[in-house]
N, C-alpha and C. Protein backbone atom coordinates (compact mmCIF):
# COMPACT_ATOMS: atom_id res chain seq x y z
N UNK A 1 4.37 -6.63 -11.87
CA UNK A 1 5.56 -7.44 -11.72
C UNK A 1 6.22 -7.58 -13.09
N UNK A 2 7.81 -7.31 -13.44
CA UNK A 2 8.32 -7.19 -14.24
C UNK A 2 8.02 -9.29 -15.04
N UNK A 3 8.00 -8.68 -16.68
CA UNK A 3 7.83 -10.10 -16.99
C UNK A 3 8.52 -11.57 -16.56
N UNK A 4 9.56 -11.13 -16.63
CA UNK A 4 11.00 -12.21 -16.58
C UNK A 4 10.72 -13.01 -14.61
N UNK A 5 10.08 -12.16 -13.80
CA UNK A 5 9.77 -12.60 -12.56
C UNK A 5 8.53 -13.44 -12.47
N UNK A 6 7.82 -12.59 -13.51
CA UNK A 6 6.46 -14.12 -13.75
C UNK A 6 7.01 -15.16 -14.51
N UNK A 7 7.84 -15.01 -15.74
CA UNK A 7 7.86 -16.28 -16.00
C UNK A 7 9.03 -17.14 -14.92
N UNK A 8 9.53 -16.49 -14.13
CA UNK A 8 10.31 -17.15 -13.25
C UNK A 8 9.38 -18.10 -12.01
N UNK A 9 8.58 -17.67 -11.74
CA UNK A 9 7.70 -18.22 -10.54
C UNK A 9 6.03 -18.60 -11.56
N UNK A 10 5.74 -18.47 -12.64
CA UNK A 10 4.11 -18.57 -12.54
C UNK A 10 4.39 -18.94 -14.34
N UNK A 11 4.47 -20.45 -14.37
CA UNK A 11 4.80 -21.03 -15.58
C UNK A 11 3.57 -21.02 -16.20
N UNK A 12 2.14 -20.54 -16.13
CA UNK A 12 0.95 -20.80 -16.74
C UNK A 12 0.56 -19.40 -16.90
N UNK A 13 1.11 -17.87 -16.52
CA UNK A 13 0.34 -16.77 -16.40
C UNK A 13 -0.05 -16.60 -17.72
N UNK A 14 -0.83 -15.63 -17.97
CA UNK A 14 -1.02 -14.85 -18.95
C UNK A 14 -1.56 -12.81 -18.81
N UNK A 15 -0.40 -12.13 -19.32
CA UNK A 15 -0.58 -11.21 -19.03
C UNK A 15 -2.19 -10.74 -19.74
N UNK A 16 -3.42 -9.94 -18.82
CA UNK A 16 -4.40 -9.53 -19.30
C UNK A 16 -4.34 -7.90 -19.82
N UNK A 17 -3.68 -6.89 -18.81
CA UNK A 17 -4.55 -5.75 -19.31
C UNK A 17 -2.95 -4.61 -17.72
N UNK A 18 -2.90 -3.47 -18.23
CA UNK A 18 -2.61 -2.88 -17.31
C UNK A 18 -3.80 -2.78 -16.36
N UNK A 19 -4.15 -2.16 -15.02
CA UNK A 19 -5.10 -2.41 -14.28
C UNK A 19 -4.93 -1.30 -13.24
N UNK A 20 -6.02 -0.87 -12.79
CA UNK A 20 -5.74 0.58 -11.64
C UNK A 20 -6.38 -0.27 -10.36
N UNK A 21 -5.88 -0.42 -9.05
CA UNK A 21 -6.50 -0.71 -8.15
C UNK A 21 -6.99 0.99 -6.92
N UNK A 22 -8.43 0.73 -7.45
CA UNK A 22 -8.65 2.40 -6.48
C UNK A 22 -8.67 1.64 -4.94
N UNK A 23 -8.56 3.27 -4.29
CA UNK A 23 -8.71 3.13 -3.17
C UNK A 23 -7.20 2.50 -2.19
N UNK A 24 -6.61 2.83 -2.87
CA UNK A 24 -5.06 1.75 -2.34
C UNK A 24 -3.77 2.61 -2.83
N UNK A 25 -2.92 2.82 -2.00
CA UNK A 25 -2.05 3.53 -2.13
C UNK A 25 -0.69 2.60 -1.92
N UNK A 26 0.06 2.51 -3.00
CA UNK A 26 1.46 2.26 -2.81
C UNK A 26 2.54 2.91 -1.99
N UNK A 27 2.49 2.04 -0.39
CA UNK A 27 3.77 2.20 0.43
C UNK A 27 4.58 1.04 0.24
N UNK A 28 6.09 1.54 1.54
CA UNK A 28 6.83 0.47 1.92
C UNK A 28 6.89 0.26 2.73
N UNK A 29 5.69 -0.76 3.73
CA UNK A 29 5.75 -0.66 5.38
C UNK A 29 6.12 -2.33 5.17
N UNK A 30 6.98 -3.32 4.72
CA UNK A 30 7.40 -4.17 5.12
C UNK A 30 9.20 -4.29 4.52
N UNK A 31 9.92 -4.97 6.10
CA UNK A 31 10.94 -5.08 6.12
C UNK A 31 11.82 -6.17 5.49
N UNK A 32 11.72 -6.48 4.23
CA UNK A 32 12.43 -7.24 3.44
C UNK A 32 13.16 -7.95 3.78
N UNK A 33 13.06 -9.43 4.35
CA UNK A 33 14.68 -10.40 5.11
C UNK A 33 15.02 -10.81 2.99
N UNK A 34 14.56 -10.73 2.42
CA UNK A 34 14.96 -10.72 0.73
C UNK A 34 15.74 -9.65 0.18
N UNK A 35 15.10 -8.62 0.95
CA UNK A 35 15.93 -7.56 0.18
C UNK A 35 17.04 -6.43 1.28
N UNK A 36 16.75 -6.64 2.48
CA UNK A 36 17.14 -5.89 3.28
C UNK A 36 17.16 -4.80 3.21
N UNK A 37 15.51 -4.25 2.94
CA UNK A 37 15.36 -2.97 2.83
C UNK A 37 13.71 -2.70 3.00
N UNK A 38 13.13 -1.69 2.53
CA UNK A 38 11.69 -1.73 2.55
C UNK A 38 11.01 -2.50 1.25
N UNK A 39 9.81 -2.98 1.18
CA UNK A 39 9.07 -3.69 -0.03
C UNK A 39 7.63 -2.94 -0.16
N UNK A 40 7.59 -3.21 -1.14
CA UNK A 40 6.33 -2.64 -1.40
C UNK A 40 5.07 -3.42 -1.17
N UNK A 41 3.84 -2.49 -0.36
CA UNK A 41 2.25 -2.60 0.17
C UNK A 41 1.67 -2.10 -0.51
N UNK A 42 0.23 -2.45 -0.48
CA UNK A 42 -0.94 -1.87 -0.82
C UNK A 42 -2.02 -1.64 0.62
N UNK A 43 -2.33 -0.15 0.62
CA UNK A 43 -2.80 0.35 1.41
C UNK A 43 -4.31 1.03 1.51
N UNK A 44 -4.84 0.49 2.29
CA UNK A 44 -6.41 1.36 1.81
C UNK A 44 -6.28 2.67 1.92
N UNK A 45 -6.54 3.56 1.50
CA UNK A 45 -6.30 4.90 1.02
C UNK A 45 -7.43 5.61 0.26
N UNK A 46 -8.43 6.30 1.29
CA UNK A 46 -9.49 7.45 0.06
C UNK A 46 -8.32 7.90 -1.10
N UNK A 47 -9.55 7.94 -2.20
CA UNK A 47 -8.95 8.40 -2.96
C UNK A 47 -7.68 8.56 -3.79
N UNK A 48 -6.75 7.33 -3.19
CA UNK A 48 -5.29 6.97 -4.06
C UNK A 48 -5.89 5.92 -5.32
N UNK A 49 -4.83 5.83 -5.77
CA UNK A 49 -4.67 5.06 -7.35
C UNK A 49 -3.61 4.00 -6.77
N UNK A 50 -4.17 2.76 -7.49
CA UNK A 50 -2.19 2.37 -7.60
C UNK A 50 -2.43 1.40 -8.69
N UNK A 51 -1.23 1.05 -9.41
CA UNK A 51 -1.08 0.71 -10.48
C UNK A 51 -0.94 -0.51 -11.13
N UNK A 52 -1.16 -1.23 -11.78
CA UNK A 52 -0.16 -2.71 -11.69
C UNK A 52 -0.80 -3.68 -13.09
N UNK A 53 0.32 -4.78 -13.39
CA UNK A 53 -0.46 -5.46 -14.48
C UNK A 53 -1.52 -6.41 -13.83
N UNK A 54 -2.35 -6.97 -14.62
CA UNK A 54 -3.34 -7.53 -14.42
C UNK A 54 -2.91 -9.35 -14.45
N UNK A 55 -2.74 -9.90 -14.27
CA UNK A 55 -2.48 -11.63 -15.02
C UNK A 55 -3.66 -12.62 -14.78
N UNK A 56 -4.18 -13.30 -15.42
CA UNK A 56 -4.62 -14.37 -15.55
C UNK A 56 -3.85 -15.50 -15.14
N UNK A 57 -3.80 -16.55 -14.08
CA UNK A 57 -2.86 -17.58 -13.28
C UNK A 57 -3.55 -18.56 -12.96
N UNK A 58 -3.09 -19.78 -13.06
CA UNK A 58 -3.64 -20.80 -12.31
C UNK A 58 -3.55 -21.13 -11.24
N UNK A 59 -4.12 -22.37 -10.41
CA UNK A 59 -3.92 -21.95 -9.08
C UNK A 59 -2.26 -22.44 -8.80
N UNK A 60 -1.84 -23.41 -9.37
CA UNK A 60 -0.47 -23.78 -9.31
C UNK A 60 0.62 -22.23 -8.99
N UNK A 61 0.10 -21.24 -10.13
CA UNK A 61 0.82 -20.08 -10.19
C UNK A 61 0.90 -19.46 -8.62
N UNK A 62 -1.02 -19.40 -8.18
CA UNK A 62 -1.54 -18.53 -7.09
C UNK A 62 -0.13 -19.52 -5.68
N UNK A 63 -0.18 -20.85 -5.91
CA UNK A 63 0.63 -21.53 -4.56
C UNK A 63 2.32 -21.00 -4.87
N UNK A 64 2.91 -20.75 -6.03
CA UNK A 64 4.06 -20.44 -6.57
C UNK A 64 4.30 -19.16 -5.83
N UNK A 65 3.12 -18.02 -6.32
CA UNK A 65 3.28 -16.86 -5.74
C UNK A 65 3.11 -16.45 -3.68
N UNK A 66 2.18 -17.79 -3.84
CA UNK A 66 2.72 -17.41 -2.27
C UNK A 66 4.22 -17.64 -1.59
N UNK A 67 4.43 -18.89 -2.26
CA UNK A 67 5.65 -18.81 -1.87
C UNK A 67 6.54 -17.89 -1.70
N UNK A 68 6.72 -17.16 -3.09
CA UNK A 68 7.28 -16.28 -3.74
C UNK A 68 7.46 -14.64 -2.17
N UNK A 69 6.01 -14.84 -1.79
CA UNK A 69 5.64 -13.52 -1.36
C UNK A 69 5.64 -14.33 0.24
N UNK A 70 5.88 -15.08 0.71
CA UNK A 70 6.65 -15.77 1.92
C UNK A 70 5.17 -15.65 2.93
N UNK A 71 3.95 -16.17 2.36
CA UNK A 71 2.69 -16.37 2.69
C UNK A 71 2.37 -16.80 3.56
N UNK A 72 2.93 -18.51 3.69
CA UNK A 72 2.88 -19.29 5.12
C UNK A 72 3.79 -18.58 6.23
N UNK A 73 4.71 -17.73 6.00
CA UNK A 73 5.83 -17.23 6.84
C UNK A 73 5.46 -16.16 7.41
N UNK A 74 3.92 -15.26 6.93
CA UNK A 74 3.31 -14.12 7.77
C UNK A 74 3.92 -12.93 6.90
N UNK A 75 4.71 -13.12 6.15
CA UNK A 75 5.12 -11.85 5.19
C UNK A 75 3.79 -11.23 4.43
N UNK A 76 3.48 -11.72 3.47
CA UNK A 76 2.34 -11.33 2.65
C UNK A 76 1.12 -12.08 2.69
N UNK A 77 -0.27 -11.20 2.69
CA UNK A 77 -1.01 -12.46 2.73
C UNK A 77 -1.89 -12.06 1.30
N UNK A 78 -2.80 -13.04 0.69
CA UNK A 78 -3.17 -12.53 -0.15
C UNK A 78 -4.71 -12.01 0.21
N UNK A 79 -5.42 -10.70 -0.96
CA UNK A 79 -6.72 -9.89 -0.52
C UNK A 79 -7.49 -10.07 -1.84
N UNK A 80 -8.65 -10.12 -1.94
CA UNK A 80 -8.95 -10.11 -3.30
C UNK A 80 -9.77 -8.88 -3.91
N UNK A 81 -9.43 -7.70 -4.25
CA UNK A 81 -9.74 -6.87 -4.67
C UNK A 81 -10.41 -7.11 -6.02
N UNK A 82 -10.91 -5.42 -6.50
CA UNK A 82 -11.81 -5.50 -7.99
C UNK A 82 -10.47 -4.14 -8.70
N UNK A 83 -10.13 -4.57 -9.84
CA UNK A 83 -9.07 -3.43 -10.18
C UNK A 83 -10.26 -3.24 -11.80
N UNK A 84 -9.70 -1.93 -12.26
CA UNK A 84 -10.36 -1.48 -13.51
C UNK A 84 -9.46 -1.69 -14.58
N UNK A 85 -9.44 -1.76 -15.58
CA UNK A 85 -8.60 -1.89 -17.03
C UNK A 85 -9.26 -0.78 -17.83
N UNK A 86 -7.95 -0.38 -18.79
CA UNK A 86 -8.20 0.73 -19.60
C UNK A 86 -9.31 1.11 -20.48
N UNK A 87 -10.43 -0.08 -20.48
CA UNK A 87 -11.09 -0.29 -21.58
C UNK A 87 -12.81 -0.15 -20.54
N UNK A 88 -12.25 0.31 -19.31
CA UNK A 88 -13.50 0.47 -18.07
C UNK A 88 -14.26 -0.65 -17.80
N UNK A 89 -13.40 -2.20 -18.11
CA UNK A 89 -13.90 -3.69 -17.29
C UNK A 89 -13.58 -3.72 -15.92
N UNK A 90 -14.30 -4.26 -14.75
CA UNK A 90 -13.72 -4.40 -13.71
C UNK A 90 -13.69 -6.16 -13.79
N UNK A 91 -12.60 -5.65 -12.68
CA UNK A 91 -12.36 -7.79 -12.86
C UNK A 91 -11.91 -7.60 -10.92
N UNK A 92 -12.06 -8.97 -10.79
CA UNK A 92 -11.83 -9.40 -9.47
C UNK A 92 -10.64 -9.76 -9.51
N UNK A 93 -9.68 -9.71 -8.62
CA UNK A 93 -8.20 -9.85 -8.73
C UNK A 93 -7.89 -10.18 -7.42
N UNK A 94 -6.39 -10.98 -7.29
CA UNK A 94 -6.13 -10.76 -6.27
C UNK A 94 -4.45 -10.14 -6.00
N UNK A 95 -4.27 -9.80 -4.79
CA UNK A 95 -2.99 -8.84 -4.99
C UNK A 95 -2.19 -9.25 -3.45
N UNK A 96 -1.52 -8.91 -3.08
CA UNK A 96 -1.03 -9.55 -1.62
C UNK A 96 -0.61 -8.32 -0.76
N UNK A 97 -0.90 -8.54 0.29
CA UNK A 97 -0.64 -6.96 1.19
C UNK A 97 0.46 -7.60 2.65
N UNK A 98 1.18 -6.40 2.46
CA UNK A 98 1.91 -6.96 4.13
C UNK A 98 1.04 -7.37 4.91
N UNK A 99 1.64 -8.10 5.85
CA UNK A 99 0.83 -8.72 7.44
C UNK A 99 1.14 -7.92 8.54
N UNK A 100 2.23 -7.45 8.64
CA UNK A 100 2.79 -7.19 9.98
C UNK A 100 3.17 -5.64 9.45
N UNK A 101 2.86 -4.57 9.54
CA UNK A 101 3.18 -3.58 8.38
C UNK A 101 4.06 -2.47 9.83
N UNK A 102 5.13 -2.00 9.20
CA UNK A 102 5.99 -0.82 10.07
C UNK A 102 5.27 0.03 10.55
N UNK A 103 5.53 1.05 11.16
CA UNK A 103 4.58 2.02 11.51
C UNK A 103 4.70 3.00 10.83
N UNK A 104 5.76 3.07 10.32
CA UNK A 104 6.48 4.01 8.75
C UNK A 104 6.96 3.81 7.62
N UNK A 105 6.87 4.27 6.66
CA UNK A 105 7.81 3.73 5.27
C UNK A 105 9.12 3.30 5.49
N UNK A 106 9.75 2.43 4.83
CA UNK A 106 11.17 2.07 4.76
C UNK A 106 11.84 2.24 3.58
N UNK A 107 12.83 2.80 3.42
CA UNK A 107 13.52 3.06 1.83
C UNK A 107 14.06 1.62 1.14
N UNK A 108 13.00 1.31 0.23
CA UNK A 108 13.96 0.20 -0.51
C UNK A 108 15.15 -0.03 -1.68
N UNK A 109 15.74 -1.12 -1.56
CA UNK A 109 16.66 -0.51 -2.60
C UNK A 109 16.58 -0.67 -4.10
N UNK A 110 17.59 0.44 -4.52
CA UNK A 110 17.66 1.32 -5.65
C UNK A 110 17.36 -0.10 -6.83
N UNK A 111 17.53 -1.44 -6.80
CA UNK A 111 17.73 -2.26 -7.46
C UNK A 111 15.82 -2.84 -7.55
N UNK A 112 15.45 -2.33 -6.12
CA UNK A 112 13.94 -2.98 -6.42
C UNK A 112 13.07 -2.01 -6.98
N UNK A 113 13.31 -0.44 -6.88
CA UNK A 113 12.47 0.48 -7.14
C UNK A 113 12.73 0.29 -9.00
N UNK A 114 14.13 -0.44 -9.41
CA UNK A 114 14.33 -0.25 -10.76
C UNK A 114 13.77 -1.56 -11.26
N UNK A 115 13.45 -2.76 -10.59
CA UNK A 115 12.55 -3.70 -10.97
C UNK A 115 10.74 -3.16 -11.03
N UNK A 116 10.89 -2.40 -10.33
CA UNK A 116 9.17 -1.83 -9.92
C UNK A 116 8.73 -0.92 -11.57
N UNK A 117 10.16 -0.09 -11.93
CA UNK A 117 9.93 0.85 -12.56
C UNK A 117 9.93 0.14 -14.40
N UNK A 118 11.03 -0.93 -14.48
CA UNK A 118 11.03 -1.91 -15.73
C UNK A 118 9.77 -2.62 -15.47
N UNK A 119 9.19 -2.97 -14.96
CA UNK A 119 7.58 -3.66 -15.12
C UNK A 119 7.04 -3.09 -15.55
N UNK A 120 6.80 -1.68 -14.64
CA UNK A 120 5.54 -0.66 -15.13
C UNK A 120 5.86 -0.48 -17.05
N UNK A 121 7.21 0.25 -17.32
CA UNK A 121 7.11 0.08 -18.31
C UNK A 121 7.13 -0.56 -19.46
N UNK A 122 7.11 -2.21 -19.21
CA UNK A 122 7.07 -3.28 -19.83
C UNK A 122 5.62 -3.39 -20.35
N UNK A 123 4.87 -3.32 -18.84
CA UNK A 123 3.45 -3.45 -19.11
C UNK A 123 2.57 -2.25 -19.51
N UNK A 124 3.29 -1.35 -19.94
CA UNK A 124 2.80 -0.15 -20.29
C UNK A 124 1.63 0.79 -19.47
N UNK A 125 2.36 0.55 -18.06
CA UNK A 125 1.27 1.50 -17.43
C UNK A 125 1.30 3.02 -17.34
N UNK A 126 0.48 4.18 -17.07
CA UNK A 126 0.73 5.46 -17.23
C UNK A 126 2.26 6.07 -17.31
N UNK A 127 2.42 6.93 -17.89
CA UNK A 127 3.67 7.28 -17.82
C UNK A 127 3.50 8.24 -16.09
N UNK A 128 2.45 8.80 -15.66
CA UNK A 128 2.37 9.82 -14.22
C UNK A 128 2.93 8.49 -13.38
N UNK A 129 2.29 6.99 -13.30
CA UNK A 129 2.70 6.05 -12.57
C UNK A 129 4.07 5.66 -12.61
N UNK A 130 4.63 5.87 -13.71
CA UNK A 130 6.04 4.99 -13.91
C UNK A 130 6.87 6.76 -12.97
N UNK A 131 6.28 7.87 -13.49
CA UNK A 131 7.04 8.69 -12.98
C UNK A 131 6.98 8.72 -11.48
N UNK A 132 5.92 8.42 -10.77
CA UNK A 132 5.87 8.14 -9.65
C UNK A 132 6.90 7.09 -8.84
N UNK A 133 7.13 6.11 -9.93
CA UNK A 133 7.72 4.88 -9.35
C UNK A 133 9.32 5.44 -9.05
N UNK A 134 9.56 6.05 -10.08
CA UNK A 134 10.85 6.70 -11.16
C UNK A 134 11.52 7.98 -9.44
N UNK A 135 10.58 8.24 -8.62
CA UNK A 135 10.60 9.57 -8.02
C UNK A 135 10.60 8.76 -6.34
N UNK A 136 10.65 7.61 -6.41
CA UNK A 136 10.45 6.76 -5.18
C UNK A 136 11.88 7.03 -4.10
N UNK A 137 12.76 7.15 -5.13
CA UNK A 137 14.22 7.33 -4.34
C UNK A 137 14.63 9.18 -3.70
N UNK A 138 13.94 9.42 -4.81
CA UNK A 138 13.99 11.06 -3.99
C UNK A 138 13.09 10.96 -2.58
N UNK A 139 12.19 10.55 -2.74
CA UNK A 139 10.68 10.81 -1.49
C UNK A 139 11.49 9.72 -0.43
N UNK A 140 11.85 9.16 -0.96
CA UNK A 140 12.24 8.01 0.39
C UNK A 140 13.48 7.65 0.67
N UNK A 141 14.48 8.08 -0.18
CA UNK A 141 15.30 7.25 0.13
C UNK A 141 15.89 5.77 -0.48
N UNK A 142 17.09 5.63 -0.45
CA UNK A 142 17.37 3.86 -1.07
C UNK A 142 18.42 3.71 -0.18
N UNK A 143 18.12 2.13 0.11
CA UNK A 143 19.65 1.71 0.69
C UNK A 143 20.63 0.71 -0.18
């Protein structure tokens, strides 16, 4: 998540570490009433990567972010995964996955794939990931 959105919703974070979550593949199987378009999931997936910063939050942050991710409303719920950091620590994390997921990808728009893509490189994650992020509008589509 790009910085300026944590400090917008999660007044206590602290960024830890870029972070790989295995086993989980970045789709867009939820229909955005925020964005009116597709949003981005995390998907169990042999063998995918997916990418993301790591934060340290309190729980104040964790109730902020549900909000944020429309939790009580059946949009996102949260999962608590183990992600790795560059330095080969695993940490327990948690991350939020659609509830109700499409039966197909949805193209989101060009404005969220460019929030997706200023995070990654804020938080300095792989450049193959940011190019991935960077390549979202060719593979799918934007509205």
């Amino acid at each position: 998540m790009a910085s300026d959105i944590m400090e917008d919703w999660c007044a206590d974070h602290q960024f830890v570490a870029p972070a790989r979550l295995d086993g989980f593949a970045l789709l867009f199987l939820r229909r955005s009433t925020r964005w009116k378009a597709g949003a981005a999931d995390v998907v169990d997936a042999d063998g995918a990567a997916t990418w993301g910063a790591l934060y340290a939050v309190s729980a104040a942050d964790l109730g902020a972010l549900d909000a944020k991710e429309f939790a009580a409303g059946g949009g996102y719920r949260r999962r608590t995964v183990e992600v790795e950091t560059d330095d080969g620590a695993r940490h327990t994390a948690v991350t939020y996955e659609v509830v109700s997921k499409e039966p197909r990808e949805l193209a989101p728009r060009l404005e969220y794939v460019e929030l997706l893509v200023r995070g990654a490189r804020e938080r300095a994650l792989p450049q193959e990931w940011v190019a991935l992020l960077e390549g979202l509008p060719a593979r799918l589509g934007t509205v």
